[in-house]
C-alpha atoms as a PDB file:
ATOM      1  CA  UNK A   1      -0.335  55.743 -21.868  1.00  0.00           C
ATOM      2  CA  UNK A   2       2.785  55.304 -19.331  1.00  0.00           C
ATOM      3  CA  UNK A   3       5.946  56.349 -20.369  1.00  0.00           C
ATOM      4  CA  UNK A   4       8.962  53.874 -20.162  1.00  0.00           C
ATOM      5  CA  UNK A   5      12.200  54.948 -20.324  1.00  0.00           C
ATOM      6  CA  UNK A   6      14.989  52.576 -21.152  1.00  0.00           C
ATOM      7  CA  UNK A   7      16.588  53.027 -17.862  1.00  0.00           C
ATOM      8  CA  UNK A   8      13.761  51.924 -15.849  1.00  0.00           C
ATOM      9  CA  UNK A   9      13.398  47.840 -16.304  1.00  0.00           C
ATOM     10  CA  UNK A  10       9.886  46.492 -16.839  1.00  0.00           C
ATOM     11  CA  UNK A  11       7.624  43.711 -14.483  1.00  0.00           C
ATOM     12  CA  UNK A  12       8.548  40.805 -17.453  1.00  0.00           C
ATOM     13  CA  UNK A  13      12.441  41.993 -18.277  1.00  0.00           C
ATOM     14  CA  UNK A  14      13.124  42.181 -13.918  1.00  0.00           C
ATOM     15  CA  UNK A  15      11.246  38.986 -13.852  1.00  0.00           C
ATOM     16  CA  UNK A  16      13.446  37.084 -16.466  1.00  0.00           C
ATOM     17  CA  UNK A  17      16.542  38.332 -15.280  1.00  0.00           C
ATOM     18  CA  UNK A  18      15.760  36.728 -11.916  1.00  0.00           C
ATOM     19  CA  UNK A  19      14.629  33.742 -13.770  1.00  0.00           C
ATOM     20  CA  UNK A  20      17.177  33.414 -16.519  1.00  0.00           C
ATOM     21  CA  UNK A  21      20.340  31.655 -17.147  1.00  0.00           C
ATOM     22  CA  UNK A  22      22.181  35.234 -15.904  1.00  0.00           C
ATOM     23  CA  UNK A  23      21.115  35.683 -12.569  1.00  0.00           C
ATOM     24  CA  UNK A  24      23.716  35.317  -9.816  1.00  0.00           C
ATOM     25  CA  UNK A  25      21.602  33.376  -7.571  1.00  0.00           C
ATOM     26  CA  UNK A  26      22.561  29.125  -7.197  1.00  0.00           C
ATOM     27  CA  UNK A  27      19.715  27.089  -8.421  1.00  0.00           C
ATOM     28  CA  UNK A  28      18.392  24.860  -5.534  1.00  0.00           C
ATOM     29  CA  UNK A  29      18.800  21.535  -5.711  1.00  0.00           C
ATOM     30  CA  UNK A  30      15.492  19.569  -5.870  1.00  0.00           C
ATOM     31  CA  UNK A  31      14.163  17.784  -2.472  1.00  0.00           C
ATOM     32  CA  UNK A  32      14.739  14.502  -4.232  1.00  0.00           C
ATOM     33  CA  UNK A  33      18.174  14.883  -4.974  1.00  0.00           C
ATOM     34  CA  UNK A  34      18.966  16.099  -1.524  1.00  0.00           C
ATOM     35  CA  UNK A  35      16.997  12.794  -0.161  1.00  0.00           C
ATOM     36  CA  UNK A  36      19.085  10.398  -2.120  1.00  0.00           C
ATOM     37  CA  UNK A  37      22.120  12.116  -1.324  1.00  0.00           C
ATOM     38  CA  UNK A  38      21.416  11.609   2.369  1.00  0.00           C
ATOM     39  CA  UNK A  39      20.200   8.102   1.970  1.00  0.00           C
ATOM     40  CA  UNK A  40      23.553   7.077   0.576  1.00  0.00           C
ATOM     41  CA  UNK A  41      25.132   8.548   3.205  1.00  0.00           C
ATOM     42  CA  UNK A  42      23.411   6.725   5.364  1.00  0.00           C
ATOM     43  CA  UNK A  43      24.232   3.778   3.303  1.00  0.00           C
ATOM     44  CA  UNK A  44      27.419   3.658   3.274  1.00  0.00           C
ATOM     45  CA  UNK A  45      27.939   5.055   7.140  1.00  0.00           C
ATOM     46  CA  UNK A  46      25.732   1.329   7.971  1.00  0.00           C
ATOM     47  CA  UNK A  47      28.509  -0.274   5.260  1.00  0.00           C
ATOM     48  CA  UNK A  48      31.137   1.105   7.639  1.00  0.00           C
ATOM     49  CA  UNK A  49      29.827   0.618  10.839  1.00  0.00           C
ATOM     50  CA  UNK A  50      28.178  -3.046  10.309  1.00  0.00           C
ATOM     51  CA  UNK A  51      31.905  -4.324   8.923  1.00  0.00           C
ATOM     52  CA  UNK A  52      33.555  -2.194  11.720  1.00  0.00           C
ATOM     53  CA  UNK A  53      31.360  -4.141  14.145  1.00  0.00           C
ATOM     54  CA  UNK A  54      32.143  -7.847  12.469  1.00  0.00           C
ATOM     55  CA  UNK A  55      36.188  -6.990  12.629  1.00  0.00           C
ATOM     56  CA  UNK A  56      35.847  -6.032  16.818  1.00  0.00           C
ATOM     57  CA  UNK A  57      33.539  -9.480  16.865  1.00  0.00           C
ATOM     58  CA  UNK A  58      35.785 -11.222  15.320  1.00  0.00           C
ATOM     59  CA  UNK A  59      38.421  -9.836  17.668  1.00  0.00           C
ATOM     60  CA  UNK A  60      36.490 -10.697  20.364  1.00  0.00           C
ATOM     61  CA  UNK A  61      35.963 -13.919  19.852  1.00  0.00           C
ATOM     62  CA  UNK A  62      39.502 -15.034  19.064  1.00  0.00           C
ATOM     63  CA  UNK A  63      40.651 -13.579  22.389  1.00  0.00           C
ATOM     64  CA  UNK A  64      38.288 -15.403  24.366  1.00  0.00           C
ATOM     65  CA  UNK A  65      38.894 -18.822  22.341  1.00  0.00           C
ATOM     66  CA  UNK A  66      42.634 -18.357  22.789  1.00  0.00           C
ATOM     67  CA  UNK A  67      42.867 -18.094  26.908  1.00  0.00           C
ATOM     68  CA  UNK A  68      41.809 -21.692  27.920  1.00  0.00           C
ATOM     69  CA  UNK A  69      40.885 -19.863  31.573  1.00  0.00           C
ATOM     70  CA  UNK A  70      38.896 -17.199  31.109  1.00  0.00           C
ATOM     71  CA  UNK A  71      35.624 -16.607  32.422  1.00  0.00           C
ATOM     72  CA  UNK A  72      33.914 -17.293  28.823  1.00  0.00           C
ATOM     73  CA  UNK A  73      35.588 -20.883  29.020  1.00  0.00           C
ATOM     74  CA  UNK A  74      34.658 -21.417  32.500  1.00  0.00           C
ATOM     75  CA  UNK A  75      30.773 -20.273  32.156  1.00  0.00           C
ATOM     76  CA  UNK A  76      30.841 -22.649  29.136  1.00  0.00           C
ATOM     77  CA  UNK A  77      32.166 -25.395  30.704  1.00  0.00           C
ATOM     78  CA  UNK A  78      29.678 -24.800  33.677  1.00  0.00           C
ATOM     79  CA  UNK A  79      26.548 -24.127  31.568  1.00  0.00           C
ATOM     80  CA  UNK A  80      27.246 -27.562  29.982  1.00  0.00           C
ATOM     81  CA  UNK A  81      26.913 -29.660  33.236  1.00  0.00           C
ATOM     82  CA  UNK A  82      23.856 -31.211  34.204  1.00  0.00           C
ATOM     83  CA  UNK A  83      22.601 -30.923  37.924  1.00  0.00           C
ATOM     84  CA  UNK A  84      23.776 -27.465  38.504  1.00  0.00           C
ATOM     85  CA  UNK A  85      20.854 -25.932  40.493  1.00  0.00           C
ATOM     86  CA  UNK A  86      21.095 -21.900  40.231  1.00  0.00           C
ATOM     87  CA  UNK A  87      22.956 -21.051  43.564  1.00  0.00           C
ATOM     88  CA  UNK A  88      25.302 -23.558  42.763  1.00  0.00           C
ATOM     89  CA  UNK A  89      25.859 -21.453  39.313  1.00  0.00           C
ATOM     90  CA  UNK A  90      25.969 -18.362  41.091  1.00  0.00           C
ATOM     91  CA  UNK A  91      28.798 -19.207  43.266  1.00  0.00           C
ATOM     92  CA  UNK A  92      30.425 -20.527  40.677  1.00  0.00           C
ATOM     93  CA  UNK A  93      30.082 -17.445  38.448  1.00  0.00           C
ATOM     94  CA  UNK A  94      31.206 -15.281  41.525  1.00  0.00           C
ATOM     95  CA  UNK A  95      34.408 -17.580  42.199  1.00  0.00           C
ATOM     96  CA  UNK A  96      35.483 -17.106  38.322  1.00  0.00           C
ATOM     97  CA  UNK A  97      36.267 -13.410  39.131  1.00  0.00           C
ATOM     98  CA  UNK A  98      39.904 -14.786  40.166  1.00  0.00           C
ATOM     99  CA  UNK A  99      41.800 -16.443  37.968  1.00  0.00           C
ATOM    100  CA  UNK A 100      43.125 -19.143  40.307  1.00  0.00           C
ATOM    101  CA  UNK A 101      39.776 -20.296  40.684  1.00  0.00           C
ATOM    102  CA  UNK A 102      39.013 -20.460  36.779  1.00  0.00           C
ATOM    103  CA  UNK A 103      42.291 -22.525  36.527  1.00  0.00           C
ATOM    104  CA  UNK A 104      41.451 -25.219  39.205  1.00  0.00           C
ATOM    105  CA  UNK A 105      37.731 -25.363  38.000  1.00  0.00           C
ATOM    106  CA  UNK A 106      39.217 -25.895  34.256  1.00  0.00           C
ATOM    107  CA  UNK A 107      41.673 -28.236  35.587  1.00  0.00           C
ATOM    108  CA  UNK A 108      39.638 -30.566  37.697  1.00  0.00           C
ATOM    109  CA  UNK A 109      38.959 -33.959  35.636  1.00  0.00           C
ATOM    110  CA  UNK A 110      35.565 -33.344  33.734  1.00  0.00           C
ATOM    111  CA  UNK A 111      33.922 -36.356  36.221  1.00  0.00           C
ATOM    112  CA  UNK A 112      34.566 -34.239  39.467  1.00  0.00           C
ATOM    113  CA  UNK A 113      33.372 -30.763  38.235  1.00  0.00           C
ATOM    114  CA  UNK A 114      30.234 -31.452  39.474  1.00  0.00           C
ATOM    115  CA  UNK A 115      30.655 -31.695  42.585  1.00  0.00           C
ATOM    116  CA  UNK A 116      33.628 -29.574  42.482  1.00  0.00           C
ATOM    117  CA  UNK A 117      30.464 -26.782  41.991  1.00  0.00           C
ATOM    118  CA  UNK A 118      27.957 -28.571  43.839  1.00  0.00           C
ATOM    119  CA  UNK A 119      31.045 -27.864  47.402  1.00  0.00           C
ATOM    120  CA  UNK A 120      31.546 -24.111  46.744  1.00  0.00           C
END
């Protein structure tokens, strides 16, 4: 027979105070719960970022519709001309770095751009 004395706790009470609502330590918080947690993190970080993205679009392309001479305009205007072989485009593309350039190619009558492009 083994003597017990009250003083010294046994394997089953040491084992349910560790277990038990009384012990100290934080209960951990199941894997699931920690994975949805960081999914809708994630989810609403993608919310933020995607309409974040849409305003600076947005922004982006009101500034380029609202300057009749910038080099967005002028590569439009030039990408919808027929007979523009690639060098032609190039040199184009290269002159639009200066704005006086991507005002007289804007200004120039639609009927001489051509060969406005097709002289550079």
């Amino acid at each position: 027979m083994t003597n017990y004395s009250p003083e010294q706790p046994t394997l089953s009470s040491r084992k349910q105070s560790m277990d038990g609502p009384s012990s100290s330590r934080p209960r951990k918080e199941s894997k699931s719960s920690s994975m949805e947690k960081a999914f809708e993190a994630w989810t609403e970080f993608s919310i933020a970022r995607t309409k974040k993205l849409e305003g600076e679009e947005r922004l982006d392309t009101s500034s380029k519709t609202s300057d009749p001479y910038s080099i967005e305009a002028c590569i439009e205007v030039l990408s919808s001309l027929d007979g523009v072989d690639d060098a032609h485009y190039m040199k184009a593309c290269r002159k639009f770095t200066d704005a006086t350039w991507r005002t007289m190619f804007i200004r120039v009558p639609l009927e001489r751009k051509l060969g406005w492009v097709m002289n550079l």
